[in-house]
PDB file of N, CA and C in Angstrom:
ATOM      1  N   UNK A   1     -15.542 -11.416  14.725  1.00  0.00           N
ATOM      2  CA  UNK A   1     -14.233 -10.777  14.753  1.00  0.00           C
ATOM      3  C   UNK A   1     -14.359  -9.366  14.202  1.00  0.00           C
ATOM      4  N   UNK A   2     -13.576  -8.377  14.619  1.00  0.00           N
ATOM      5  CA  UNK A   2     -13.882  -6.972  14.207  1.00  0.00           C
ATOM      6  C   UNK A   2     -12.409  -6.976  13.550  1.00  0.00           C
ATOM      7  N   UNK A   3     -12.165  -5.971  12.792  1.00  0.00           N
ATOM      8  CA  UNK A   3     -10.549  -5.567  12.295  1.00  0.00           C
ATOM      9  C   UNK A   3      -9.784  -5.441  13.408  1.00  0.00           C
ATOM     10  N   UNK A   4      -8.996  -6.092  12.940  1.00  0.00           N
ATOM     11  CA  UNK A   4      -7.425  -6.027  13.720  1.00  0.00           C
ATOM     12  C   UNK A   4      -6.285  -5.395  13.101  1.00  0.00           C
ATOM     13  N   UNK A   5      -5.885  -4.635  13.841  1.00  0.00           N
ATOM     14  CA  UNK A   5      -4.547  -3.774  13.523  1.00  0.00           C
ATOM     15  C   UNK A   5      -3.429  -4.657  13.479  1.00  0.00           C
ATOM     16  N   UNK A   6      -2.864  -4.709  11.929  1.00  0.00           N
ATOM     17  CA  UNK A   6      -1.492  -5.637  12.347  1.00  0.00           C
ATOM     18  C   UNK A   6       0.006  -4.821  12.106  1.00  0.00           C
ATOM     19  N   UNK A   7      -0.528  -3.603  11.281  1.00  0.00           N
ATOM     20  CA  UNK A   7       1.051  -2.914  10.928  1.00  0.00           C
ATOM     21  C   UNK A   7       0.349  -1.546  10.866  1.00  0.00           C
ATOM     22  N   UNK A   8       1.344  -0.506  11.520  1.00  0.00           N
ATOM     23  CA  UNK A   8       0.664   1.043  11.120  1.00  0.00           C
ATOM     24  C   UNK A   8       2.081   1.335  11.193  1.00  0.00           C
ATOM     25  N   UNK A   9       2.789   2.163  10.711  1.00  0.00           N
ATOM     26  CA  UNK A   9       4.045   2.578  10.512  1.00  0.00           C
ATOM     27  C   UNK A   9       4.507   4.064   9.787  1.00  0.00           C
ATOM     28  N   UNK A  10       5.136   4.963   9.878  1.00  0.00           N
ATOM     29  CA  UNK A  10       5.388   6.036   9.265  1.00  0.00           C
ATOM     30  C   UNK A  10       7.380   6.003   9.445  1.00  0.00           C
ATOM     31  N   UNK A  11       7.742   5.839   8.404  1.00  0.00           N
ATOM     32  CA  UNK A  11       9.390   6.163   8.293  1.00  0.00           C
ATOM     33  C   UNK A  11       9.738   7.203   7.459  1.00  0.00           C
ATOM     34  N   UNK A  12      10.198   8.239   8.266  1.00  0.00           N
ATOM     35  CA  UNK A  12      10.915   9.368   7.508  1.00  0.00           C
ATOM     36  C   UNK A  12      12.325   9.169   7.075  1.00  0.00           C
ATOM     37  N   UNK A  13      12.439   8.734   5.188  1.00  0.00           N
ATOM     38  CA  UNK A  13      13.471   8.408   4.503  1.00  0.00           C
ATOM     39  C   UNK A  13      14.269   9.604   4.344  1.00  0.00           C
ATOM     40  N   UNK A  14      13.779  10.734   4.224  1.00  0.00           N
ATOM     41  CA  UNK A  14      14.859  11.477   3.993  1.00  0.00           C
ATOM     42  C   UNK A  14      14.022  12.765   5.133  1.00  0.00           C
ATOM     43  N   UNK A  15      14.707  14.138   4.233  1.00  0.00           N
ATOM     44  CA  UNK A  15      13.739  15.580   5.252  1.00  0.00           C
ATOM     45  C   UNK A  15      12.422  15.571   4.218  1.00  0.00           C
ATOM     46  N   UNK A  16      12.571  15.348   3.479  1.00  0.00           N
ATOM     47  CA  UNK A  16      11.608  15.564   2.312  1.00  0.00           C
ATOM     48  C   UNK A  16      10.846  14.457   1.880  1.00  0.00           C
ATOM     49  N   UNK A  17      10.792  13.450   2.384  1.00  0.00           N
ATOM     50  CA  UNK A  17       9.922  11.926   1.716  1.00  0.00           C
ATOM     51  C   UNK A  17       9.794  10.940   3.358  1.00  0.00           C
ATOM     52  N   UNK A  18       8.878  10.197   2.874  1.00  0.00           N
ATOM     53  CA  UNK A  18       8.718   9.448   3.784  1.00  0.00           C
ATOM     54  C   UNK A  18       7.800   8.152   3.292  1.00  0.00           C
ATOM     55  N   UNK A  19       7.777   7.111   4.372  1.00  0.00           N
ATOM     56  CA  UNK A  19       6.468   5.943   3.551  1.00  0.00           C
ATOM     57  C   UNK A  19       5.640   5.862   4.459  1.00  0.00           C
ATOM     58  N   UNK A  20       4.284   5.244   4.533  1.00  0.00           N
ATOM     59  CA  UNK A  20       3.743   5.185   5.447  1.00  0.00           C
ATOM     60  C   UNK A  20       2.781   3.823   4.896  1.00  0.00           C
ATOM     61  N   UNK A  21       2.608   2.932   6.290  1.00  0.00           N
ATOM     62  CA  UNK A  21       2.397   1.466   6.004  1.00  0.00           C
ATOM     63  C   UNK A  21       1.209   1.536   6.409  1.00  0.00           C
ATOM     64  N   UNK A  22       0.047   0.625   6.597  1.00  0.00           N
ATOM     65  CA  UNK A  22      -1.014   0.616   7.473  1.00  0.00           C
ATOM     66  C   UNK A  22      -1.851  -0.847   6.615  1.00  0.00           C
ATOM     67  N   UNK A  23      -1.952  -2.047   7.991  1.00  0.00           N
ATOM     68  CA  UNK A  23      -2.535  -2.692   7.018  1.00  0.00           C
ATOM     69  C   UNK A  23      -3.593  -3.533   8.104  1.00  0.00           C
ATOM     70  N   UNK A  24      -4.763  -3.625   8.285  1.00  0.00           N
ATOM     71  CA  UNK A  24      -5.976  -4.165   8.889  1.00  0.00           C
ATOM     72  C   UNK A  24      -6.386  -5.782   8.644  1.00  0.00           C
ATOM     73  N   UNK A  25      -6.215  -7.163   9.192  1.00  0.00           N
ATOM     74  CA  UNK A  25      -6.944  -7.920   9.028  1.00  0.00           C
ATOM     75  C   UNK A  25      -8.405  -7.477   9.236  1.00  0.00           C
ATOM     76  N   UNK A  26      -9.233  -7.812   8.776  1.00  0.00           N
ATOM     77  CA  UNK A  26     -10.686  -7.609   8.791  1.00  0.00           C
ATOM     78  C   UNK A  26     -11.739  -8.882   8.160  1.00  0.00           C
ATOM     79  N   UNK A  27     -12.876  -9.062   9.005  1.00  0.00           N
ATOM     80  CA  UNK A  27     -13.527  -9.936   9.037  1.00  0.00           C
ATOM     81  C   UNK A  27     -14.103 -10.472   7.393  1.00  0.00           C
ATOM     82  N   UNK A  28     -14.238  -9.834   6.545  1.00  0.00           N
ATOM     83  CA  UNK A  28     -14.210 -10.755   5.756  1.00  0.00           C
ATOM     84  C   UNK A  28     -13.598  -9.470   4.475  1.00  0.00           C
ATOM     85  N   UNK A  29     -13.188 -10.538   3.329  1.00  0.00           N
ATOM     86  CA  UNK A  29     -12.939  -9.611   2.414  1.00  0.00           C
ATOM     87  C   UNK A  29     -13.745  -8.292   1.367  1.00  0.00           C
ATOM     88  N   UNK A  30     -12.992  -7.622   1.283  1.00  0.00           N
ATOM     89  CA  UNK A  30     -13.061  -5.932   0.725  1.00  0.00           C
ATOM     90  C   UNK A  30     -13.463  -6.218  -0.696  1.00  0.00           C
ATOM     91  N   UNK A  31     -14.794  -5.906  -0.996  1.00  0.00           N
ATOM     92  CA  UNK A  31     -15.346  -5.543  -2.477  1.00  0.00           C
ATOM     93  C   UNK A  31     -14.368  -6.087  -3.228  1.00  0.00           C
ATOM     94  N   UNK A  32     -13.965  -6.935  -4.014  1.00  0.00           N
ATOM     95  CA  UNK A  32     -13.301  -6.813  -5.270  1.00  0.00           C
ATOM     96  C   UNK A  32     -11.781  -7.598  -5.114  1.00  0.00           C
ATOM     97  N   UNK A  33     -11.762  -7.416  -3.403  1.00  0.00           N
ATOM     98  CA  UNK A  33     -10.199  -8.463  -2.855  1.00  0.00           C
ATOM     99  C   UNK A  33     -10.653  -9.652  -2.269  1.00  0.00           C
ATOM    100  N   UNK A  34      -9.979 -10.537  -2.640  1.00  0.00           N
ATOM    101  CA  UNK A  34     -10.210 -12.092  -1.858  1.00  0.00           C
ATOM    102  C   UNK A  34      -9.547 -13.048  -1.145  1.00  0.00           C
ATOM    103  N   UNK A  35      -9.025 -11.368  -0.108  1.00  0.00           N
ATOM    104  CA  UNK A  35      -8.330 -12.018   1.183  1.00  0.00           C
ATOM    105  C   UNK A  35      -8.977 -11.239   2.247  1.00  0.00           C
ATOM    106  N   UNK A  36      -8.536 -11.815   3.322  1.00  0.00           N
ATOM    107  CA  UNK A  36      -9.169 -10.697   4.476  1.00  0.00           C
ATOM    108  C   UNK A  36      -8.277  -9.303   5.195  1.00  0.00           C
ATOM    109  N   UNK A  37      -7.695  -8.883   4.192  1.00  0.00           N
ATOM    110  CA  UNK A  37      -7.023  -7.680   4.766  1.00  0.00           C
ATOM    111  C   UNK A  37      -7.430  -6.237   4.020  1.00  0.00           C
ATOM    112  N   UNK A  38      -7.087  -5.282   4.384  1.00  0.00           N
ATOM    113  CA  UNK A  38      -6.953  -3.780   4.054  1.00  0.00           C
ATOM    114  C   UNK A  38      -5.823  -3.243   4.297  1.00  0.00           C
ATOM    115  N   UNK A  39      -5.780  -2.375   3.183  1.00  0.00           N
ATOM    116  CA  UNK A  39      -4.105  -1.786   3.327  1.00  0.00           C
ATOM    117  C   UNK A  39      -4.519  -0.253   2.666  1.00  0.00           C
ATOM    118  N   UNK A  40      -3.144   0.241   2.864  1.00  0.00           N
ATOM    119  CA  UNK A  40      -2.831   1.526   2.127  1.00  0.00           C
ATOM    120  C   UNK A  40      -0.914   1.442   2.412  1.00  0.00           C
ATOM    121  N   UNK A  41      -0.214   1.318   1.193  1.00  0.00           N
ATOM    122  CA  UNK A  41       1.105   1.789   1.578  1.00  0.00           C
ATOM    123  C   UNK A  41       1.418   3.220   0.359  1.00  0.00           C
ATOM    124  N   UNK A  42       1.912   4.251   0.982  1.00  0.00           N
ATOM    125  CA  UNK A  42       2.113   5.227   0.551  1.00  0.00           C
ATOM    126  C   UNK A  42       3.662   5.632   0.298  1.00  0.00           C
ATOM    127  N   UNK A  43       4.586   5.923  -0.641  1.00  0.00           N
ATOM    128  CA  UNK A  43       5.390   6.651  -0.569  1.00  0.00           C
ATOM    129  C   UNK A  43       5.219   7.972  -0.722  1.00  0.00           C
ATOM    130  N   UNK A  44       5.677   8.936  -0.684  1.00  0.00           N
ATOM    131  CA  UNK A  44       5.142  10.434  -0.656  1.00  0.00           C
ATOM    132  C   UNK A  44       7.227  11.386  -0.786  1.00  0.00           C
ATOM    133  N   UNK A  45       6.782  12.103  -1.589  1.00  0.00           N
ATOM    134  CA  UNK A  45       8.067  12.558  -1.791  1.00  0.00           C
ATOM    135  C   UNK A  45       7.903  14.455  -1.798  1.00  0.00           C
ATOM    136  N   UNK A  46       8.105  15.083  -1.448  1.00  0.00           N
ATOM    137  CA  UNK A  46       7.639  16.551  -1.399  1.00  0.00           C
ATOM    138  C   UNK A  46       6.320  17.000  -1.358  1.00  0.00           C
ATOM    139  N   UNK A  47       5.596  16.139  -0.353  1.00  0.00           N
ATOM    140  CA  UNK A  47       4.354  16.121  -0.460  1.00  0.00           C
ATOM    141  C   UNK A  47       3.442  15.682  -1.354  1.00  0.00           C
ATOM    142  N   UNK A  48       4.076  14.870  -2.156  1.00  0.00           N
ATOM    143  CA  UNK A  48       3.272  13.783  -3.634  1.00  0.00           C
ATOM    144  C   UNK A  48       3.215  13.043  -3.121  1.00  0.00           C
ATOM    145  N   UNK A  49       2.259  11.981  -3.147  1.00  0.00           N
ATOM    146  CA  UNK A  49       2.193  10.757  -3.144  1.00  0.00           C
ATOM    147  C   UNK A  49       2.918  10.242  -4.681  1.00  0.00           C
ATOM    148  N   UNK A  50       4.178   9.611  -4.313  1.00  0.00           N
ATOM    149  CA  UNK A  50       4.471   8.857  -5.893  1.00  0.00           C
ATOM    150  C   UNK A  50       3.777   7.833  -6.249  1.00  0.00           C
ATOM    151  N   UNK A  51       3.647   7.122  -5.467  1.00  0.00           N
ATOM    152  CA  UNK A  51       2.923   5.519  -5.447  1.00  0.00           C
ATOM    153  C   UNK A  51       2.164   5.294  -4.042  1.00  0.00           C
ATOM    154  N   UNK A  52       0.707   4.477  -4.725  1.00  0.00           N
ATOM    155  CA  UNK A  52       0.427   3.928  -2.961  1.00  0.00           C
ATOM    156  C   UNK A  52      -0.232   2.801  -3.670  1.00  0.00           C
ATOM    157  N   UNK A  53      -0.453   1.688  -2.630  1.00  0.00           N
ATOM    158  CA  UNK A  53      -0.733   0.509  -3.011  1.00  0.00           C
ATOM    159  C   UNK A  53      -1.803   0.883  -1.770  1.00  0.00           C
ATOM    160  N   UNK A  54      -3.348   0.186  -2.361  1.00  0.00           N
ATOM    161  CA  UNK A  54      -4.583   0.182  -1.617  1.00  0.00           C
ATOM    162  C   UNK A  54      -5.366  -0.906  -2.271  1.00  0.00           C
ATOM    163  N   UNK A  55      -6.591  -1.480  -1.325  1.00  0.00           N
ATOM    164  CA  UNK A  55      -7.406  -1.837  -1.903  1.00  0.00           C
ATOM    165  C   UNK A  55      -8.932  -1.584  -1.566  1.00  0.00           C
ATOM    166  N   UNK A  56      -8.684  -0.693  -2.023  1.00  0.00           N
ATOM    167  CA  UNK A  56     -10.471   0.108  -2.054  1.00  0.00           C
ATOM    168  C   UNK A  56     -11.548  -0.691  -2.173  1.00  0.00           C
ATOM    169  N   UNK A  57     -12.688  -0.866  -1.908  1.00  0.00           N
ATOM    170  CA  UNK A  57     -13.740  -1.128  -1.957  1.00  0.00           C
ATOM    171  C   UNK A  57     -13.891  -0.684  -3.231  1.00  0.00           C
ATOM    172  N   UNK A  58     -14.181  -2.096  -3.904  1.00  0.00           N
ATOM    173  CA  UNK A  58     -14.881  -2.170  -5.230  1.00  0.00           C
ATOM    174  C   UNK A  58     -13.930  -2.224  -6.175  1.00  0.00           C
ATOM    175  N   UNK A  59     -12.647  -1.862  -5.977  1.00  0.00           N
ATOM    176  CA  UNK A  59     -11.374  -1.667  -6.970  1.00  0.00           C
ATOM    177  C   UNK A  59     -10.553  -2.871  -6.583  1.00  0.00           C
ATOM    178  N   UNK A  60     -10.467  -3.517  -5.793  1.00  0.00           N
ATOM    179  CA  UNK A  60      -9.271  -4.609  -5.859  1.00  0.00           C
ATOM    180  C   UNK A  60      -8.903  -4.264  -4.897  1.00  0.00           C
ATOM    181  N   UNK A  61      -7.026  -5.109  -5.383  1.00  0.00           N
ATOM    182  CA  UNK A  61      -5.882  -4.892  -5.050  1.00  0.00           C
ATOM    183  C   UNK A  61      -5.363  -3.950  -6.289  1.00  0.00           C
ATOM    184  N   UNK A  62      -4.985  -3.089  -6.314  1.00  0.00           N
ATOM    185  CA  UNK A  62      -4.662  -2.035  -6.987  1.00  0.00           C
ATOM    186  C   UNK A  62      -2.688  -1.060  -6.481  1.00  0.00           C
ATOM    187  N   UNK A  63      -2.202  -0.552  -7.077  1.00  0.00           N
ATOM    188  CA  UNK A  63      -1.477   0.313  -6.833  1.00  0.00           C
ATOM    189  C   UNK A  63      -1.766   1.573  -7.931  1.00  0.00           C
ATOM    190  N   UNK A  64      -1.311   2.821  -7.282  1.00  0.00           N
ATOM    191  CA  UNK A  64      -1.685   4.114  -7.963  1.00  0.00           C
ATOM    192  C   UNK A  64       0.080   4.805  -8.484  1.00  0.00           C
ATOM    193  N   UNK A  65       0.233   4.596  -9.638  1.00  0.00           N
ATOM    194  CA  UNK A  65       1.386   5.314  -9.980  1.00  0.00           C
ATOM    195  C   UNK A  65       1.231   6.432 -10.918  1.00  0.00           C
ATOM    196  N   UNK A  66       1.141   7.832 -10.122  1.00  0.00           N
ATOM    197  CA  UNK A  66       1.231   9.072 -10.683  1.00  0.00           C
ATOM    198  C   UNK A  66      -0.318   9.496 -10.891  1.00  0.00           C
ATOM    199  N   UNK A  67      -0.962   9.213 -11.878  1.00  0.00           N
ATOM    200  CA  UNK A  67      -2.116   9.320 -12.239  1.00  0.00           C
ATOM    201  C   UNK A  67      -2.870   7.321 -12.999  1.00  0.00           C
ATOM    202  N   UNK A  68      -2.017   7.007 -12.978  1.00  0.00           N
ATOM    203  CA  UNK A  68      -2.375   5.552 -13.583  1.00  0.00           C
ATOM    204  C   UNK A  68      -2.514   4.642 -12.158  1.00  0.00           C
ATOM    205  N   UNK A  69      -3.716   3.685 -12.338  1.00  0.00           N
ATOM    206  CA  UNK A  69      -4.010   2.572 -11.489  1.00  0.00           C
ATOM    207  C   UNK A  69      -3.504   1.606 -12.292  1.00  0.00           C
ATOM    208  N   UNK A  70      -2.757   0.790 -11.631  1.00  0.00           N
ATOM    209  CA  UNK A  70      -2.495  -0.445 -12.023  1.00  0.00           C
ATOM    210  C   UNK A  70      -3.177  -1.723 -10.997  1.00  0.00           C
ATOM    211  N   UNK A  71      -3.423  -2.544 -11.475  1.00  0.00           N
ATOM    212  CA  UNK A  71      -3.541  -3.774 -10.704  1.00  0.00           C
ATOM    213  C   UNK A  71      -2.385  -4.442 -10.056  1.00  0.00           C
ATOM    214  N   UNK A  72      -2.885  -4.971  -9.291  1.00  0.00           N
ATOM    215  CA  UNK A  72      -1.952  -5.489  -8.385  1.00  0.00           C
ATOM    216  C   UNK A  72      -2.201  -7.060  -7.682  1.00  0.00           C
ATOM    217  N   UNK A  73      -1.718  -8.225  -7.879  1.00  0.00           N
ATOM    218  CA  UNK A  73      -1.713  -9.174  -7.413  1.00  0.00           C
ATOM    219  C   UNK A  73      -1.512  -9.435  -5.777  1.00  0.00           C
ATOM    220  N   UNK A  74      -2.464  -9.696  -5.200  1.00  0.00           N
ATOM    221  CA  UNK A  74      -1.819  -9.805  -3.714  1.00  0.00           C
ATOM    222  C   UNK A  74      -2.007 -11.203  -3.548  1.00  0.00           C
ATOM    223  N   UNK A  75      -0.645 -11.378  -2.724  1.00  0.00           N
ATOM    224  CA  UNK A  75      -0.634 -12.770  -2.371  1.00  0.00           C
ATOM    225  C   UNK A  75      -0.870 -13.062  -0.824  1.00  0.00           C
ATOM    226  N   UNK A  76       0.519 -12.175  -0.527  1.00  0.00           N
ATOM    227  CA  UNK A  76       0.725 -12.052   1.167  1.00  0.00           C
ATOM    228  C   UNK A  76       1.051 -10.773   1.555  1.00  0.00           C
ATOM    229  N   UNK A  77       0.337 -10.786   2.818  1.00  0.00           N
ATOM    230  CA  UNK A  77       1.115  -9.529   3.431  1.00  0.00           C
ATOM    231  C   UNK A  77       2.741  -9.346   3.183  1.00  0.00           C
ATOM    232  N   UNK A  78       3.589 -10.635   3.988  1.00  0.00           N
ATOM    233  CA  UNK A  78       4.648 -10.232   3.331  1.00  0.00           C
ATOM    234  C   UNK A  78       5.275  -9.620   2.161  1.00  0.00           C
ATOM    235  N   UNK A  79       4.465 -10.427   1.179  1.00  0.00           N
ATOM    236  CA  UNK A  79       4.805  -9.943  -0.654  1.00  0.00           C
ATOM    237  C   UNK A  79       4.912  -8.494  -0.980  1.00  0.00           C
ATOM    238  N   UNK A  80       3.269  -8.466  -0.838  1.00  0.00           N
ATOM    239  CA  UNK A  80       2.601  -6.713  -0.071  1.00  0.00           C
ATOM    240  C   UNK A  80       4.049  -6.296  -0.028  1.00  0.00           C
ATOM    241  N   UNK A  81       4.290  -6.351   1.509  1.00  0.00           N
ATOM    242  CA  UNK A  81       5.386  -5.315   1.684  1.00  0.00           C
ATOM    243  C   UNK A  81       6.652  -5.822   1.248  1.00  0.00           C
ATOM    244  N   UNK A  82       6.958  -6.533   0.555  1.00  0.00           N
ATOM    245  CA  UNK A  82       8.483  -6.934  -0.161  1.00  0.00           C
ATOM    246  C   UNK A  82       8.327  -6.040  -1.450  1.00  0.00           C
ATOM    247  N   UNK A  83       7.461  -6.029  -2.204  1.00  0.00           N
ATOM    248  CA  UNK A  83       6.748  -5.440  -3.262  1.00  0.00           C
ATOM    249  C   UNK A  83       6.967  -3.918  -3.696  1.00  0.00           C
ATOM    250  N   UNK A  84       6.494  -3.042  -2.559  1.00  0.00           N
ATOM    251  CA  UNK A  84       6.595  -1.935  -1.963  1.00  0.00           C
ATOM    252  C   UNK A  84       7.533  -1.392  -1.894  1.00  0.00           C
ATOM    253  N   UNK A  85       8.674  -2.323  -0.865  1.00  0.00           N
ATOM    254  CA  UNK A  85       9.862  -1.732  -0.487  1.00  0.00           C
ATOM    255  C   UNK A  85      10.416  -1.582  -1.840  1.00  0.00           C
ATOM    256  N   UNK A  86      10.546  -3.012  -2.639  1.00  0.00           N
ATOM    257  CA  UNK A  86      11.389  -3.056  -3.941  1.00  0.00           C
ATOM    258  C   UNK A  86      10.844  -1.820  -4.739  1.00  0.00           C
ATOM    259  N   UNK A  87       9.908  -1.015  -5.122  1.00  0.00           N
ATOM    260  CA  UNK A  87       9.461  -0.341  -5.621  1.00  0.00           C
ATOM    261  C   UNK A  87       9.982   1.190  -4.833  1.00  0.00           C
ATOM    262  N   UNK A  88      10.164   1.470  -3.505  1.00  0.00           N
ATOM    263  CA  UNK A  88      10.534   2.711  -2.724  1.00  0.00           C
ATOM    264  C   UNK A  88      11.989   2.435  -3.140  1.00  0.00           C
ATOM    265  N   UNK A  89      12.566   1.742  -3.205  1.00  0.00           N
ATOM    266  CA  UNK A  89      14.052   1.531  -3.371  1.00  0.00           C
ATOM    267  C   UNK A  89      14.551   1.883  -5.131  1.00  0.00           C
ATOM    268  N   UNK A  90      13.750   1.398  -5.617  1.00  0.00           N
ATOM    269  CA  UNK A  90      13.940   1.394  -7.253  1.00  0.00           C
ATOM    270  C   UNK A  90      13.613   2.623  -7.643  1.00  0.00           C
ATOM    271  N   UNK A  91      12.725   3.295  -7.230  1.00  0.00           N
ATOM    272  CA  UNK A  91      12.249   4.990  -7.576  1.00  0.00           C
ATOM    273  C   UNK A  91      13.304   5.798  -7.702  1.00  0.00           C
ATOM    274  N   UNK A  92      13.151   6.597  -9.100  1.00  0.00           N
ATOM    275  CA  UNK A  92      14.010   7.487  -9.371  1.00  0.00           C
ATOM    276  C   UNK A  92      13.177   8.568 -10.188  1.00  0.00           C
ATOM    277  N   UNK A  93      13.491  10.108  -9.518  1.00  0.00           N
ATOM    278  CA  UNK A  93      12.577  10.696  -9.803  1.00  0.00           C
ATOM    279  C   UNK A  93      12.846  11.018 -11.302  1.00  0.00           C
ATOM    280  N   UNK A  94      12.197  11.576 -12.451  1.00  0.00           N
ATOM    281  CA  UNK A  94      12.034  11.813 -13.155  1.00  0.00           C
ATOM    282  C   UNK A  94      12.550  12.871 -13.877  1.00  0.00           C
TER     283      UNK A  94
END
C-alpha cells in the first residue's frame, strides 16, 4: 500500500486567517506515532502560524503553540480534527 490521501483542505476564516487540513493514511506508522496516518493542521492568522498539530518523524503526535511543542494524544482522525476545530474556535488573540 502506498499513502493515501484522505483530507487536504484550505478554509479562508476571515481576509486575514485561514486553516489548512492535510492528513495521509500511510503504510505503516511515522517514527514516534503508532497509528498509520500523517497530518499537519495549521491555523495561521496574519501570516503566523498560531498553532499546528503534526506528527513529524521522530517527534510524535505533537501540536506547536507559538514557540512551545506540546504533546498530543491521537486517537482518531476524527478526534484529530474535533480537537483542532475546538482549539481554532477557542483562540483569542493576545
Amino acid at each position: 500500500m502506498s499513502a493515501r490521501l484522505i483530507l487536504r483542505e484550505r478554509t479562508q476564516l476571515a481576509e486575514d486567517r485561514f486553516i489548512e487540513v492535510v492528513v495521509w493514511e500511510v503504510p505503516a506508522a511515522i517514527p514516534g506515532s503508532a497509528h498509520a496516518f500523517k497530518y499537519r493542521l495549521a491555523f495561521v492568522v496574519e501570516e503566523i502560524c498560531v498553532f499546528r498539530y503534526d506528527n513529524e518523524a521522530g517527534k510524535g503526535d505533537h501540536k506547536h503553540v507559538g514557540d512551545a511543542e506540546i504533546p498530543y494524544r491521537f486517537t482518531t482522525v476524527e478526534q484529530l480534527l474535533k480537537d483542532f476545530r475546538l482549539d481554532v474556535l477557542n483562540w483569542r488573540p493576545i
